[in-house]
PDB file of N, CA and C in Angstrom:
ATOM      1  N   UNK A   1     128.120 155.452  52.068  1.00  0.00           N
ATOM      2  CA  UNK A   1     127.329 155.122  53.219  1.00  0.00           C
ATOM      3  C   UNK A   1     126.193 154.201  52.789  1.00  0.00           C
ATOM      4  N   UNK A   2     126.124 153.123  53.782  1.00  0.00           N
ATOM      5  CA  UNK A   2     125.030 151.675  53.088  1.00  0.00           C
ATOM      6  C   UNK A   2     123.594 152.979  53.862  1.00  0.00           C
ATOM      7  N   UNK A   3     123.910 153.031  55.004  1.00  0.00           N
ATOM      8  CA  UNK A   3     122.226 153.510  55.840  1.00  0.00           C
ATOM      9  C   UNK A   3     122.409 154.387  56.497  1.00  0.00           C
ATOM     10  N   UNK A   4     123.354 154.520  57.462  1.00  0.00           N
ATOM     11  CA  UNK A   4     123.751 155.536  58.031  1.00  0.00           C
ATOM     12  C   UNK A   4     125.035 155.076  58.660  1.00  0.00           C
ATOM     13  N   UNK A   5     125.851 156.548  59.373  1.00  0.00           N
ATOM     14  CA  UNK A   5     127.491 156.306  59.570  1.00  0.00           C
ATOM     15  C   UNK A   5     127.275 154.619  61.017  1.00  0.00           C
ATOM     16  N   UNK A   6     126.051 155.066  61.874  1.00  0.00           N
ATOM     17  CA  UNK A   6     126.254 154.425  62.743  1.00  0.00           C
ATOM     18  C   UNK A   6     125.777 152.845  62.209  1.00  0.00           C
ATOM     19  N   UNK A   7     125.137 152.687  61.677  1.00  0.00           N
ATOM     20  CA  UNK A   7     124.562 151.358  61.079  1.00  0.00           C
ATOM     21  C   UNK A   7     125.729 150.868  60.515  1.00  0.00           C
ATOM     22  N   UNK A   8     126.629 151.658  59.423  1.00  0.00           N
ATOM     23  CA  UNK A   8     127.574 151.133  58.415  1.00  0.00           C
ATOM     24  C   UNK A   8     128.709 150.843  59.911  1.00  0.00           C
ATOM     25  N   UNK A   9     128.875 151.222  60.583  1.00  0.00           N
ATOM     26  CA  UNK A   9     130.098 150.319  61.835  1.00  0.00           C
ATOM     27  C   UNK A   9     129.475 149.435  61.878  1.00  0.00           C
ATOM     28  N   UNK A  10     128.394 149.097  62.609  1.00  0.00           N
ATOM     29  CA  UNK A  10     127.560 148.060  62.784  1.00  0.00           C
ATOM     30  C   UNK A  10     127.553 146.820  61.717  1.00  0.00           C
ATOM     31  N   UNK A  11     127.450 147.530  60.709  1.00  0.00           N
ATOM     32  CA  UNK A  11     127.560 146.473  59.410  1.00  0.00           C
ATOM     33  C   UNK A  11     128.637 145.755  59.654  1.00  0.00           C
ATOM     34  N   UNK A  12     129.709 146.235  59.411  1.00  0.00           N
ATOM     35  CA  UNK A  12     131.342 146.328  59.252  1.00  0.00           C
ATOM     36  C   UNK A  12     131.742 145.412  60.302  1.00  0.00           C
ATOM     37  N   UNK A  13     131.523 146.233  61.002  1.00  0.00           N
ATOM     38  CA  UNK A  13     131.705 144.707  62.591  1.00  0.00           C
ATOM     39  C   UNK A  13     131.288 143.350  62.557  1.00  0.00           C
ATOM     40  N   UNK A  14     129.885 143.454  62.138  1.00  0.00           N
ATOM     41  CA  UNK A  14     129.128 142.423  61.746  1.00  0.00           C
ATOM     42  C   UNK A  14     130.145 141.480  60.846  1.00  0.00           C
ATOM     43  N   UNK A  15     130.193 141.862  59.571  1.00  0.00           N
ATOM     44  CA  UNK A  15     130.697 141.258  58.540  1.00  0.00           C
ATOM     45  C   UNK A  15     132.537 140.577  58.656  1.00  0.00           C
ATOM     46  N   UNK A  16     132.724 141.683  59.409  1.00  0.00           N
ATOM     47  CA  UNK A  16     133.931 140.889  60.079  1.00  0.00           C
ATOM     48  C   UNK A  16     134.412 139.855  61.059  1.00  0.00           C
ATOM     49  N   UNK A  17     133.241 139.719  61.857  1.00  0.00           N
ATOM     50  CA  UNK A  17     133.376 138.404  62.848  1.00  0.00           C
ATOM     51  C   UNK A  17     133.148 137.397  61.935  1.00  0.00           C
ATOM     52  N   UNK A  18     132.235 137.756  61.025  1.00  0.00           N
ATOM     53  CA  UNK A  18     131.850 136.679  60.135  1.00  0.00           C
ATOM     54  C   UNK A  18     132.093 136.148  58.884  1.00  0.00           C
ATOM     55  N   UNK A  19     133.715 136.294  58.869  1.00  0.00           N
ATOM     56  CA  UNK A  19     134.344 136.577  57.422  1.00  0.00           C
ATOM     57  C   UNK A  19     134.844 135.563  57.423  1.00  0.00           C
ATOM     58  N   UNK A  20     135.039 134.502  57.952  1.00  0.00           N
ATOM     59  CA  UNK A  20     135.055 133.361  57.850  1.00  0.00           C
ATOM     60  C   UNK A  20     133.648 132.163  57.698  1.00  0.00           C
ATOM     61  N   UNK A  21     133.189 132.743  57.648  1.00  0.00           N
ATOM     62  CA  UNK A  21     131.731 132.058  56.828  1.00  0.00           C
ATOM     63  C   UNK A  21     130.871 132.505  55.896  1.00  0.00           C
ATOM     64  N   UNK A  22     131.654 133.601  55.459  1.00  0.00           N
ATOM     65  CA  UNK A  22     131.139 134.411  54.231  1.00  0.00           C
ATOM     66  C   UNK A  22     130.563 133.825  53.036  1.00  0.00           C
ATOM     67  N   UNK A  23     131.312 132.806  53.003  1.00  0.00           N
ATOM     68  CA  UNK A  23     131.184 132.007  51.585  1.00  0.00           C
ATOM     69  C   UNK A  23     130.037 131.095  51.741  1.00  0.00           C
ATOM     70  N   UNK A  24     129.141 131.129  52.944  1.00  0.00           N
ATOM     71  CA  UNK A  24     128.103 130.272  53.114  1.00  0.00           C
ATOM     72  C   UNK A  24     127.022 130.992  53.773  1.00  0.00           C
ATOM     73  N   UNK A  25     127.147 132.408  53.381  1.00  0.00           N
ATOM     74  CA  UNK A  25     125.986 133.276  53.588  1.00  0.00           C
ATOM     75  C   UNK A  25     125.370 134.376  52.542  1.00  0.00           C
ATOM     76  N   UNK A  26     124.515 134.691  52.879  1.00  0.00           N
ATOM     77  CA  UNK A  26     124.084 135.639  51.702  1.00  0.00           C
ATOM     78  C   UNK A  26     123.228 136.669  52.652  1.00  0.00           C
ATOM     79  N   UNK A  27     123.279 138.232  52.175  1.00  0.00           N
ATOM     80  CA  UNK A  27     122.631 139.513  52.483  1.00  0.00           C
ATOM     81  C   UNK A  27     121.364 139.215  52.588  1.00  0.00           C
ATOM     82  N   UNK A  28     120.137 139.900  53.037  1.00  0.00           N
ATOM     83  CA  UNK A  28     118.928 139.433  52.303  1.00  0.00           C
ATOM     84  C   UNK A  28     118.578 140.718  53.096  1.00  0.00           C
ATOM     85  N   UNK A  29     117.174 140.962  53.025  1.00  0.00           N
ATOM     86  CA  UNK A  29     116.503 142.269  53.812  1.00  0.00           C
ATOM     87  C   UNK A  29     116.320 143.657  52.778  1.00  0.00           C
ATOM     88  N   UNK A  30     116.035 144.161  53.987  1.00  0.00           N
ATOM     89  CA  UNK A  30     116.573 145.712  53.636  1.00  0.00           C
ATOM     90  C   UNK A  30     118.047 146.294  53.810  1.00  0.00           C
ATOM     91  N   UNK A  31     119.342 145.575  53.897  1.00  0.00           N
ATOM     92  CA  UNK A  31     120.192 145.551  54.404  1.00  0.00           C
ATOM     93  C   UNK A  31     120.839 145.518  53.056  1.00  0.00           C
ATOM     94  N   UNK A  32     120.253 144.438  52.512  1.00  0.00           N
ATOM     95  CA  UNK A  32     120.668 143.885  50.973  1.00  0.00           C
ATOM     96  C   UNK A  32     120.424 145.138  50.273  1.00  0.00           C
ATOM     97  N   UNK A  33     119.326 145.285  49.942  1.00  0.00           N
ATOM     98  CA  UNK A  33     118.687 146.444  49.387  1.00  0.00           C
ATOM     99  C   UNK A  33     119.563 147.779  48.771  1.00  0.00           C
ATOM    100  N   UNK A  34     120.105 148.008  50.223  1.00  0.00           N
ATOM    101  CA  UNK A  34     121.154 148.988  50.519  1.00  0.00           C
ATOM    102  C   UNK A  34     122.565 148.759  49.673  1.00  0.00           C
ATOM    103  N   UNK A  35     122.895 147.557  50.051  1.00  0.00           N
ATOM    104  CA  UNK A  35     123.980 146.928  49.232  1.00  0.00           C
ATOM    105  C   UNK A  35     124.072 146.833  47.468  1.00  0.00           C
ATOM    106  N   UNK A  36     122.607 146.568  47.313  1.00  0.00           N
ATOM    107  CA  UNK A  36     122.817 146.538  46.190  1.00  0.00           C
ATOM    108  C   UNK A  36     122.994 147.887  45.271  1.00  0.00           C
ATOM    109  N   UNK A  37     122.388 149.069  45.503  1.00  0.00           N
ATOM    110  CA  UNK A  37     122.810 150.510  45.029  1.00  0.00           C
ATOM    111  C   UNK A  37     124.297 150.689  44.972  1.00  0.00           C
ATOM    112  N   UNK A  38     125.029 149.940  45.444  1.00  0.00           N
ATOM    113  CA  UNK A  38     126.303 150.108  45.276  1.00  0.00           C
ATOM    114  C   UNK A  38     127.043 149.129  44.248  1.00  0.00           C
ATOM    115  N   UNK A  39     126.523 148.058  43.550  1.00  0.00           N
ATOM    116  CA  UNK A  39     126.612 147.622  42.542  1.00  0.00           C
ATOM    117  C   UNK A  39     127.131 148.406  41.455  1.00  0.00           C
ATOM    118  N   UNK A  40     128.126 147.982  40.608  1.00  0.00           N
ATOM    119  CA  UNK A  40     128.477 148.781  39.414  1.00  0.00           C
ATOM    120  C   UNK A  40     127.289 148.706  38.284  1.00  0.00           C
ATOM    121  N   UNK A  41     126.419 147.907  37.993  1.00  0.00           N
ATOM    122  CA  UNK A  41     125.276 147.805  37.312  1.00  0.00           C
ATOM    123  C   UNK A  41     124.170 148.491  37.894  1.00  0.00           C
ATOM    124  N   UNK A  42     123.893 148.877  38.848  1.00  0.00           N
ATOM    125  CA  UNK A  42     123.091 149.583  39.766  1.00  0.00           C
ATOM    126  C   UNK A  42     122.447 151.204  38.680  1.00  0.00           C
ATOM    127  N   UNK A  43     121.335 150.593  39.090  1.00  0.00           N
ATOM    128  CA  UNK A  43     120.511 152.147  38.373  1.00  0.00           C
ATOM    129  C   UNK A  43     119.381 152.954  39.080  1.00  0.00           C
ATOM    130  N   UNK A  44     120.045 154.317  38.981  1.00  0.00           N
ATOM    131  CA  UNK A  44     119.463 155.405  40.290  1.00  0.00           C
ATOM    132  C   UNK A  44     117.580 154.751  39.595  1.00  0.00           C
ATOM    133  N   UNK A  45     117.234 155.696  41.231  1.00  0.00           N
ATOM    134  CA  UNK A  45     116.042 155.397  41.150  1.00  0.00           C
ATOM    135  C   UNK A  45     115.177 156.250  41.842  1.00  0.00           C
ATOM    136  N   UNK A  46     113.710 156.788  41.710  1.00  0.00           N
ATOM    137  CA  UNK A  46     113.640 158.175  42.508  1.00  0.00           C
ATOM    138  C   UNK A  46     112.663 157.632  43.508  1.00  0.00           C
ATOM    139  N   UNK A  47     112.774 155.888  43.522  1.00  0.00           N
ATOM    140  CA  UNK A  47     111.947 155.241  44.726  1.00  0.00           C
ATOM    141  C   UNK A  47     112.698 155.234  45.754  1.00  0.00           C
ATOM    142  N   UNK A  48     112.185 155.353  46.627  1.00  0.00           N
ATOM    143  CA  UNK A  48     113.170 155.545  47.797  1.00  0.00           C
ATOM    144  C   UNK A  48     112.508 154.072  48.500  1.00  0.00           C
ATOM    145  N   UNK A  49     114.557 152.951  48.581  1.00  0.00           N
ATOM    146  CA  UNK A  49     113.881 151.852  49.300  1.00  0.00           C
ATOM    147  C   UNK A  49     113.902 151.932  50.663  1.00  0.00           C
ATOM    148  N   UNK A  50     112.995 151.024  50.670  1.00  0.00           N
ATOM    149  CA  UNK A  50     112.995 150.221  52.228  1.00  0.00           C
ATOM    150  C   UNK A  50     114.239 149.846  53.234  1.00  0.00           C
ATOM    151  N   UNK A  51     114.969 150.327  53.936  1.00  0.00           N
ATOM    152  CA  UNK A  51     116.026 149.963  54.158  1.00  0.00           C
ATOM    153  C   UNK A  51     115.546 149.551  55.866  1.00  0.00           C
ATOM    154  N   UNK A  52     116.344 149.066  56.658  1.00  0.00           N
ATOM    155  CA  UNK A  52     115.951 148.390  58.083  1.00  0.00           C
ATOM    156  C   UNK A  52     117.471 148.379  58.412  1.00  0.00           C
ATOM    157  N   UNK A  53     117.242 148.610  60.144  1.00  0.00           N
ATOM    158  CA  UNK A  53     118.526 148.673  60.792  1.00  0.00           C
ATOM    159  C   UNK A  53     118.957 147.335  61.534  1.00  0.00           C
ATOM    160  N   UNK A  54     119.345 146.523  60.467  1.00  0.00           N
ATOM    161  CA  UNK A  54     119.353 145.329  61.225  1.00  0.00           C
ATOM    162  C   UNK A  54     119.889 144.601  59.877  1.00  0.00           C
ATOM    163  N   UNK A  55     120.882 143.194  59.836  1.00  0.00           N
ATOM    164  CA  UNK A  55     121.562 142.284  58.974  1.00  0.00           C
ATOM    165  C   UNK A  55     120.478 141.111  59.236  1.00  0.00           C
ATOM    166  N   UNK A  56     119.801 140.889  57.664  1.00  0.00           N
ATOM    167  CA  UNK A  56     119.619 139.607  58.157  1.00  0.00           C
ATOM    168  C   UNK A  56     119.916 139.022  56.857  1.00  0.00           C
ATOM    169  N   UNK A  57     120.360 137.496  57.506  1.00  0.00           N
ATOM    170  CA  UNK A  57     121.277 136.417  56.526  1.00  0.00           C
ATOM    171  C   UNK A  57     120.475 135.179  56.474  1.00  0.00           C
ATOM    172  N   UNK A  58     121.611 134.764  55.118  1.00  0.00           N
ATOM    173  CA  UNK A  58     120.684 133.289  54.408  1.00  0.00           C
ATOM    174  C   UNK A  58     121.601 132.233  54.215  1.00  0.00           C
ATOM    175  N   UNK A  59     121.639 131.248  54.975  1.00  0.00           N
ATOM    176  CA  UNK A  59     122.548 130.146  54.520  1.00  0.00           C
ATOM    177  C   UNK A  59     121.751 128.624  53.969  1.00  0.00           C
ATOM    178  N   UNK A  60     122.233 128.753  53.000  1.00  0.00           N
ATOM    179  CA  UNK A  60     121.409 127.050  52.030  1.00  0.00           C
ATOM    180  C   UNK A  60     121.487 125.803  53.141  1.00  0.00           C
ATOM    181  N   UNK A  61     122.307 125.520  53.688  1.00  0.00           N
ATOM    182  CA  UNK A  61     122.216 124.938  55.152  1.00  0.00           C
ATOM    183  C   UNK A  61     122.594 125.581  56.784  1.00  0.00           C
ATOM    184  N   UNK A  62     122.128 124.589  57.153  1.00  0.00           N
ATOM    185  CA  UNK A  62     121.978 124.623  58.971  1.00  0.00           C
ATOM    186  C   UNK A  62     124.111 125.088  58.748  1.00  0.00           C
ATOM    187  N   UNK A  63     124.289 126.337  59.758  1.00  0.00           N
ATOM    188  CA  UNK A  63     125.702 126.955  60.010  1.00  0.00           C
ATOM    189  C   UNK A  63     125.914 126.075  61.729  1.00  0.00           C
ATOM    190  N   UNK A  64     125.008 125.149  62.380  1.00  0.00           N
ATOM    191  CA  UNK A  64     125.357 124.935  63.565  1.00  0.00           C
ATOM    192  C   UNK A  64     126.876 124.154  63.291  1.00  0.00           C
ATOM    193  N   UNK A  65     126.812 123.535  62.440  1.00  0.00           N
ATOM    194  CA  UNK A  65     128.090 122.926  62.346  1.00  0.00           C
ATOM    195  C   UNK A  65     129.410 123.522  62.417  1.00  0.00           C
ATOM    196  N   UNK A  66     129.022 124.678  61.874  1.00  0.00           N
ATOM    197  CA  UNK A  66     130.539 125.443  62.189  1.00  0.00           C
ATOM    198  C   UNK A  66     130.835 126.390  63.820  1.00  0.00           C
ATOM    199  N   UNK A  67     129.749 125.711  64.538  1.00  0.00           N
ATOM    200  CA  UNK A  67     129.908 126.851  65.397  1.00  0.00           C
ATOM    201  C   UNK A  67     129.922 125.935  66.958  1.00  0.00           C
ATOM    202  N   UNK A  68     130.401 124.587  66.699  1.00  0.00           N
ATOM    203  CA  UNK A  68     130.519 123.893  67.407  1.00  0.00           C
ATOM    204  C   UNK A  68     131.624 123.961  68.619  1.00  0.00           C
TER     205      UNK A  68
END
């Protein structure tokens, strides 16, 4: 579980409309955050992060082009 059962659909949905532009986005947030504990390099921690119910993304350029 990234945040919770209902967030992780949310995710999931998310990430699937958008799996065709995957390769020109990146996680960022507290969303990321979440993501990253699941890393195989990932090391527990007894800070408890910041996590937020909400995706927000990063693309190195303007995505209007693909959404023409």
């Amino acid at each position: 579980m990234l945040i919770s059962s209902e967030f992780d659909k949310f995710f999931e949905k998310t990430i699937l409309s958008l799996r065709s532009y995957l390769n020109h986005l990146v996680c960022i947030g507290g969303c990321a955050n979440a993501l990253y504990r699941h890393h195989p390099k990932a090391c527990r921690s007894d800070i408890k992060p910041i996590v937020t119910m909400d995706i927000d993304l990063a693309s190195e350029t303007s995505l209007h082009r693909y959404f023409k």
